[in-house]
C-alpha atoms as a PDB file:
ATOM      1  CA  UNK A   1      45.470  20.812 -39.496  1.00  0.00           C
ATOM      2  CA  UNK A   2      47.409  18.300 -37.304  1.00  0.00           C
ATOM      3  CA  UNK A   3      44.663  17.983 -35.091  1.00  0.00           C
ATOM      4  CA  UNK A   4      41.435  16.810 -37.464  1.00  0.00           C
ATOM      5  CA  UNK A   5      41.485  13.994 -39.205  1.00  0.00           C
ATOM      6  CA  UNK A   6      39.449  14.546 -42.798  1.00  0.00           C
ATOM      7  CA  UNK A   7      37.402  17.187 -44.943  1.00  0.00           C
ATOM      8  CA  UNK A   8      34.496  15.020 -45.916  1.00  0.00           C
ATOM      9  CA  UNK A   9      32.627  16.901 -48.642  1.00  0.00           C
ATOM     10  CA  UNK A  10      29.472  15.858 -50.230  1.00  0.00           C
ATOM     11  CA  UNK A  11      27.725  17.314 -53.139  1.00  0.00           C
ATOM     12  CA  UNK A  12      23.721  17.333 -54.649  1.00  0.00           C
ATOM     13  CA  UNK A  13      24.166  14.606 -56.808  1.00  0.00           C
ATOM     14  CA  UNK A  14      24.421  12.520 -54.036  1.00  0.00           C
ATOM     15  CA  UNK A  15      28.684  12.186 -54.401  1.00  0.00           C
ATOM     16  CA  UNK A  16      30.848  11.957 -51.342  1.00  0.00           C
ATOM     17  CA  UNK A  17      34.880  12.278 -50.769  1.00  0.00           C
ATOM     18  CA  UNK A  18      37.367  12.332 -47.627  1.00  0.00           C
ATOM     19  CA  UNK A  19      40.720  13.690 -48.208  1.00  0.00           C
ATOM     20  CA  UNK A  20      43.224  14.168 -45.237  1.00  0.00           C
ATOM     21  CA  UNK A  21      42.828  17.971 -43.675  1.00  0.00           C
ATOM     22  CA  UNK A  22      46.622  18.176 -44.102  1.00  0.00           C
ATOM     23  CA  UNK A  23      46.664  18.642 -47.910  1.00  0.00           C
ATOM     24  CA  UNK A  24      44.821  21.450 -47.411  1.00  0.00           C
ATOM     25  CA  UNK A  25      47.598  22.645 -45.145  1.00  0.00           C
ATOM     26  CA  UNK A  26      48.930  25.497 -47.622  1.00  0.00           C
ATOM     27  CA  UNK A  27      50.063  28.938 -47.621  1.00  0.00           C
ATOM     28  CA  UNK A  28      48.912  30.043 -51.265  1.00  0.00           C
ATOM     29  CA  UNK A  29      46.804  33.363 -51.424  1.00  0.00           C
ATOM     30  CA  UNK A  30      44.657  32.076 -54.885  1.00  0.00           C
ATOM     31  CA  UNK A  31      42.845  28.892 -52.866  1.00  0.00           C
ATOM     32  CA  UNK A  32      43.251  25.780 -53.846  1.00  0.00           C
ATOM     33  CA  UNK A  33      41.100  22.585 -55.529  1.00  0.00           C
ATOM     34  CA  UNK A  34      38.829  20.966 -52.778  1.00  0.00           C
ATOM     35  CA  UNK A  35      36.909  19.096 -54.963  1.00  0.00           C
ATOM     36  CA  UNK A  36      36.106  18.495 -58.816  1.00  0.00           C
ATOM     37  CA  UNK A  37      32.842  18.833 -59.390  1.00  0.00           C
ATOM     38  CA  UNK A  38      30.637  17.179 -62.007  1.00  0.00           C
ATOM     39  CA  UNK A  39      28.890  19.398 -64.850  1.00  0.00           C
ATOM     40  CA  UNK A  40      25.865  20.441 -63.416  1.00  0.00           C
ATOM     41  CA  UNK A  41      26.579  19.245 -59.352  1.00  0.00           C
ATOM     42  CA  UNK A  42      27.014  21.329 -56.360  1.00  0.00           C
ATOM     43  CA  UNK A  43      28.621  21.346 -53.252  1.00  0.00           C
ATOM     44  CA  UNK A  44      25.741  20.760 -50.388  1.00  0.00           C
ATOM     45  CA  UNK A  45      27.878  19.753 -47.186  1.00  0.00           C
ATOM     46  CA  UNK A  46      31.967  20.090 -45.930  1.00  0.00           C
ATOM     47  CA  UNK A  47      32.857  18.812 -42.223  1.00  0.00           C
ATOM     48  CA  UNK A  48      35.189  17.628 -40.388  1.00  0.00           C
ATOM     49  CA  UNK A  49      35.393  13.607 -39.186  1.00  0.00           C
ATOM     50  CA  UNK A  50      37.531  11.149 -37.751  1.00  0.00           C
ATOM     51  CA  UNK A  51      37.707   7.550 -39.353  1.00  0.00           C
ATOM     52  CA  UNK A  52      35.825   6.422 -36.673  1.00  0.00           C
ATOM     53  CA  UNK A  53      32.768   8.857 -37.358  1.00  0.00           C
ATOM     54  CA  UNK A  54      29.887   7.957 -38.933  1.00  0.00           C
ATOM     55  CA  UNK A  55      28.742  10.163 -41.896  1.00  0.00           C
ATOM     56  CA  UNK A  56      24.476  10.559 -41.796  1.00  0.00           C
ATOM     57  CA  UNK A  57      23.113  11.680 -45.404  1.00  0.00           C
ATOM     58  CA  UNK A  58      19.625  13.139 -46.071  1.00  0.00           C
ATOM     59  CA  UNK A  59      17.997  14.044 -48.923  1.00  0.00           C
ATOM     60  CA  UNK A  60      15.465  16.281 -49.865  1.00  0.00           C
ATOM     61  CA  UNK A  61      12.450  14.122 -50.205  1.00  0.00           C
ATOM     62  CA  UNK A  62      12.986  12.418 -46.683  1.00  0.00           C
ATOM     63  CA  UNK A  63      15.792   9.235 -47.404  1.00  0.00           C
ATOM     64  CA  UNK A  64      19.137   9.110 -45.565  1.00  0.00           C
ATOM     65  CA  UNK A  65      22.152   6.493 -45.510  1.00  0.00           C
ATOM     66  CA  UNK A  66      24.205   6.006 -42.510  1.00  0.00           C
ATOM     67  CA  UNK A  67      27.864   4.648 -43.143  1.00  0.00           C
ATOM     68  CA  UNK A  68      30.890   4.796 -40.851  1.00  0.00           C
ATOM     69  CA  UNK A  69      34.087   6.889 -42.470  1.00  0.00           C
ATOM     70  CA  UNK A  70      37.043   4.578 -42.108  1.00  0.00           C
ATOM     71  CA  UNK A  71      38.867   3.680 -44.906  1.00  0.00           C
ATOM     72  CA  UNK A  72      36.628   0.330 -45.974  1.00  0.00           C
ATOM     73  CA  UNK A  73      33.696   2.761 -46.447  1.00  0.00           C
ATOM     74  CA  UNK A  74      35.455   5.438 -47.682  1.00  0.00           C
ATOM     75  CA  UNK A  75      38.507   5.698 -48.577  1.00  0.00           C
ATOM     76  CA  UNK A  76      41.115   8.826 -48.603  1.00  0.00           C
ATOM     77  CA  UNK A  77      41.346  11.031 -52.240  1.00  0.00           C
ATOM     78  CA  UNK A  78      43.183  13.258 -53.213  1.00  0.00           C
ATOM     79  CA  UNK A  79      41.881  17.241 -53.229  1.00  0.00           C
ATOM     80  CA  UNK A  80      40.955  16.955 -57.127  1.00  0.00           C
ATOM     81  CA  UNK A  81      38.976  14.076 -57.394  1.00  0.00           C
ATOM     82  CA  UNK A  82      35.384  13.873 -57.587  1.00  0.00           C
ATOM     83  CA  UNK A  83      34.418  11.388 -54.958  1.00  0.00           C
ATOM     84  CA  UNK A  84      32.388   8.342 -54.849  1.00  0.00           C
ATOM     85  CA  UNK A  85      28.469   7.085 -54.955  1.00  0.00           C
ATOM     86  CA  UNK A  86      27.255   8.173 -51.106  1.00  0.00           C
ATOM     87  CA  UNK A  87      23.621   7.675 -51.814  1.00  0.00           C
ATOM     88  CA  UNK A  88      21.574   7.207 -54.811  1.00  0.00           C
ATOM     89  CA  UNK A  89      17.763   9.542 -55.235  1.00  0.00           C
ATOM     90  CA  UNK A  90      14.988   8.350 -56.926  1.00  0.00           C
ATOM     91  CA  UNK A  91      13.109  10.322 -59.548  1.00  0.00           C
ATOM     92  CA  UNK A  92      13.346  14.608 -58.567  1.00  0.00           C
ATOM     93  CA  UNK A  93      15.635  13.770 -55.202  1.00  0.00           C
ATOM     94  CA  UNK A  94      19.033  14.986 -53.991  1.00  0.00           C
ATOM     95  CA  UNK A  95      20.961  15.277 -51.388  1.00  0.00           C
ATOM     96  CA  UNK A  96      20.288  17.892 -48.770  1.00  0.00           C
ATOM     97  CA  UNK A  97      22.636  17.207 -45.908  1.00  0.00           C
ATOM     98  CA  UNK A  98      25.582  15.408 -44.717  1.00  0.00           C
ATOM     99  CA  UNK A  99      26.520  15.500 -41.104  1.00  0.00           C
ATOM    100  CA  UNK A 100      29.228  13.518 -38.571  1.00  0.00           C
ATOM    101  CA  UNK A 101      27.740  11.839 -36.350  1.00  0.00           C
ATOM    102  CA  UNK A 102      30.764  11.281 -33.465  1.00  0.00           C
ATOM    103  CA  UNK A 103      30.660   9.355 -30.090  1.00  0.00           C
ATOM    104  CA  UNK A 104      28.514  12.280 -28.747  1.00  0.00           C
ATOM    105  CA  UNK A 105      25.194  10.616 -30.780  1.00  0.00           C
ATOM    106  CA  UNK A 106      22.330  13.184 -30.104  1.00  0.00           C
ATOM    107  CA  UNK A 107      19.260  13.714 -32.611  1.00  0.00           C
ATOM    108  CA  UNK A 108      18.411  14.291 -36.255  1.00  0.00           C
ATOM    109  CA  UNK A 109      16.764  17.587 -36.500  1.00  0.00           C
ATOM    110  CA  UNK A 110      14.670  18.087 -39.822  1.00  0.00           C
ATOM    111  CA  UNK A 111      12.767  20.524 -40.993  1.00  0.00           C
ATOM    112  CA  UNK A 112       9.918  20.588 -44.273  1.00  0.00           C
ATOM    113  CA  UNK A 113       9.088  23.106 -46.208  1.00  0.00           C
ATOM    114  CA  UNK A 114       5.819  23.409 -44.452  1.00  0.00           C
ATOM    115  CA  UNK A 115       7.318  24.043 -41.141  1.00  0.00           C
ATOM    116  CA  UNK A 116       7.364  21.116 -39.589  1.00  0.00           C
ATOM    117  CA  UNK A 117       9.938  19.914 -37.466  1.00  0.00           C
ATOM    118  CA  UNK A 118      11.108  16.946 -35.601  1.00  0.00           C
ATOM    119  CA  UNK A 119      13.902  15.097 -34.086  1.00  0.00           C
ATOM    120  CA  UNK A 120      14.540  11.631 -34.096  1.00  0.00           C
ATOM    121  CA  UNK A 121      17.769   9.467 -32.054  1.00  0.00           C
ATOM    122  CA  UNK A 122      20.455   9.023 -33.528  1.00  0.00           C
ATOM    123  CA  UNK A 123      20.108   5.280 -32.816  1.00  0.00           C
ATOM    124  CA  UNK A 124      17.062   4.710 -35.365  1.00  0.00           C
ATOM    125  CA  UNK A 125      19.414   5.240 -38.347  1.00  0.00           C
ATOM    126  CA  UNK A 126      21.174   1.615 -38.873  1.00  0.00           C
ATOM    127  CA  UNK A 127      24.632   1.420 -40.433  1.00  0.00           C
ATOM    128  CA  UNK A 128      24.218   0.839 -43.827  1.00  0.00           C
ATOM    129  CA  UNK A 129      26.220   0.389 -47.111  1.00  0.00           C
ATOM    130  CA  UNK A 130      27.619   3.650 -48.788  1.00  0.00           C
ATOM    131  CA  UNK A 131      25.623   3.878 -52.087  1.00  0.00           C
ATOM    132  CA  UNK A 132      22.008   2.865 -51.198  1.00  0.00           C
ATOM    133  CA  UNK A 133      18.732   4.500 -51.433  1.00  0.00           C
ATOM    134  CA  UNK A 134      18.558   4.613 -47.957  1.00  0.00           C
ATOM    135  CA  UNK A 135      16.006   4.634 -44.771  1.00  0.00           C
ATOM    136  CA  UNK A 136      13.215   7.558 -44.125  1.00  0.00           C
ATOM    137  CA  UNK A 137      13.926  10.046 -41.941  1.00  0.00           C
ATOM    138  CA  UNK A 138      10.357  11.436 -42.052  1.00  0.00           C
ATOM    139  CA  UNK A 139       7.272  10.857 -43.631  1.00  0.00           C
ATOM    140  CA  UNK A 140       6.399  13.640 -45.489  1.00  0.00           C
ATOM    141  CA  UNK A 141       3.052  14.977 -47.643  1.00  0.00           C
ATOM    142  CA  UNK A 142       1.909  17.773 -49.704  1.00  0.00           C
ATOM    143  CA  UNK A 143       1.065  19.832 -46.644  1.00  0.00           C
ATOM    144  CA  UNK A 144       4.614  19.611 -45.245  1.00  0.00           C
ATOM    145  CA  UNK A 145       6.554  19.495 -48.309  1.00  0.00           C
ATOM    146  CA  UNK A 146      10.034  18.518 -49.178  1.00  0.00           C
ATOM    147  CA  UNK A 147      12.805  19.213 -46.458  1.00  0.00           C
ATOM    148  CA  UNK A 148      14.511  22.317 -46.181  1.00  0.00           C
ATOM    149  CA  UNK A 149      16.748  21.183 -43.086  1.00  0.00           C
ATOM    150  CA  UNK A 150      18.751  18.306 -41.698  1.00  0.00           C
ATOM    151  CA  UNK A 151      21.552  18.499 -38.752  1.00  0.00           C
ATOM    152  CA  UNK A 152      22.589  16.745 -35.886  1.00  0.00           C
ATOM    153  CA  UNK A 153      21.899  18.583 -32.432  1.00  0.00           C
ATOM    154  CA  UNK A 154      21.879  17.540 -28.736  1.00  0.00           C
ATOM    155  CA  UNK A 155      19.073  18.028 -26.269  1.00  0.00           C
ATOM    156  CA  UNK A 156      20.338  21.719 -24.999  1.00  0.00           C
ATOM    157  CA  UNK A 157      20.947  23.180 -28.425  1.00  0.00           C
ATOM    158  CA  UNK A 158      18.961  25.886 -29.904  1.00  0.00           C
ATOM    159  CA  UNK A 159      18.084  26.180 -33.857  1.00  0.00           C
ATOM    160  CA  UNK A 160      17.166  29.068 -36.137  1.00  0.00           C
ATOM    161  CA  UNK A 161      15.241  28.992 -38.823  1.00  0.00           C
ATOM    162  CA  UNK A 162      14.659  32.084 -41.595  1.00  0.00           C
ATOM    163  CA  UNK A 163      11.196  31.589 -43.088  1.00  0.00           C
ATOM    164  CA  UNK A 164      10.341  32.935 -46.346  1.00  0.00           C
ATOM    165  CA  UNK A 165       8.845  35.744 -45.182  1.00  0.00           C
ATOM    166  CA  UNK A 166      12.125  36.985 -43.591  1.00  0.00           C
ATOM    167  CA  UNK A 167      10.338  36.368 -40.234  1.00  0.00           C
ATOM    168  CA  UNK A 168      13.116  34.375 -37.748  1.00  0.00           C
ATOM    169  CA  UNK A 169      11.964  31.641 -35.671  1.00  0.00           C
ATOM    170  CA  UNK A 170      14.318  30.132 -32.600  1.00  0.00           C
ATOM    171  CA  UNK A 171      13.173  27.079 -30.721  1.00  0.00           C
ATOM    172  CA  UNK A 172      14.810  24.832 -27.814  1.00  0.00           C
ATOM    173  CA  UNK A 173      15.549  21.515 -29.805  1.00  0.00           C
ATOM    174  CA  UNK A 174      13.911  19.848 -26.492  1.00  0.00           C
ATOM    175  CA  UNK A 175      10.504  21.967 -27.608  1.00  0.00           C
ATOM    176  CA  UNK A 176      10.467  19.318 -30.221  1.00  0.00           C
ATOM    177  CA  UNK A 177       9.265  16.120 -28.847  1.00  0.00           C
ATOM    178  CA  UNK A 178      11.787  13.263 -29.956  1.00  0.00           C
ATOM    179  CA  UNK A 179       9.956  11.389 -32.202  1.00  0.00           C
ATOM    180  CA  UNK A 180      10.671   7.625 -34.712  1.00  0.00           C
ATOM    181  CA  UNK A 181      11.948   7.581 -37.778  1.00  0.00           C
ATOM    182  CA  UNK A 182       8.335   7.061 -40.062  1.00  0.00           C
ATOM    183  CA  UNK A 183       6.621   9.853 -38.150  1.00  0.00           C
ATOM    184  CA  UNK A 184       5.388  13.619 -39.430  1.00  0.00           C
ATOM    185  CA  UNK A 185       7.016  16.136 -36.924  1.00  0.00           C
ATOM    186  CA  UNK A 186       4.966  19.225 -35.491  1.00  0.00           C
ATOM    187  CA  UNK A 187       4.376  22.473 -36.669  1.00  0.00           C
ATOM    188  CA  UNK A 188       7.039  25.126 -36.130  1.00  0.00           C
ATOM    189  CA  UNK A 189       6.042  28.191 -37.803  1.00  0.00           C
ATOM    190  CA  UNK A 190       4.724  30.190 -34.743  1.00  0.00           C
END
């Protein structure tokens, strides 16, 4: 616990909170209160960051805000708060993802209902303002659907993805041609 910096959780409605690791440094057997939650909200995304992270959120219909975790962004909470306004959805949208994006940079890996994947450098998504409506991450149609997927990977990784069908489909993230920001992705269902 001495080690990590902050539990950043973020939840469907689009609300996000860091609270120092170390309060969650507890022996009790029952668990504890990570977060309160909203009537009707969800819990979509815990990680670990640093202050000097950035935090990358994605929604479902294809928006994301980028915004760096030190304490002007984002201030520390306490375990039982709710949080604060990460991103705001238009009409039918909510959050999907939220993942640290460290010194490391890589990709953003999504995937659509449809099957389609792509990944797109890090470096296309601009530091914005906790809060907004955010930047695309993809453009998407009727044929691809909403996305299912977002995450941050590196060139050698490898991702899994469980189709509907039960069927279980691995691909090299570098099988994925790296592609910008307002672009459709290819098809990964085979």
């Amino acid at each position: 616990f001495g080690d990590a910096g902050y539990l950043v959780l973020a939840t469907r409605d689009g609300l996000v909170k860091k609270t120092a690791l170390t309060e969650y440094d507890t022996n009790r057997t029952g668990g504890i209160i990570a977060i309160k939650l909203r009537e009707g909200d969800e819990l979509v995304s815990a990680l670990i960051a640093e202050a000097s992270d950035d935090v990358l959120l994605v929604s479902r219909h294809g928006m994301s805000v980028r915004f760096t975790a030190n304490d002007q962004a984002l201030r520390p909470m306490g375990r039982s708060t709710s949080g604060v306004r990460g991103m705001n959805f238009r009409d039918g949208d909510a959050l999907l993802s939220a993942s640290r994006i460290g010194e490391e940079r890589g990709y953003v890996f999504v995937v659509t209902e449809g099957g389609y994947a792509k990944r797109t450098a890090v470096d296309e998504y601009r530091l914005q303002n906790r809060g907004g409506y955010g930047i695309k991450v993809a453009k998407l149609d009727e044929n691809r659907g909403d996305l299912v997927g977002a995450l941050i990977v590196d060139e050698g990784d490898e991702v899994l993805a469980v189709l509907a069908s039960g069927k279980v489909v691995r691909s090299n993230v570098a099988e994925v041609p790296a592609k910008g920001r307002n672009t459709m992705g290819v098809d990964r269902k085979s």
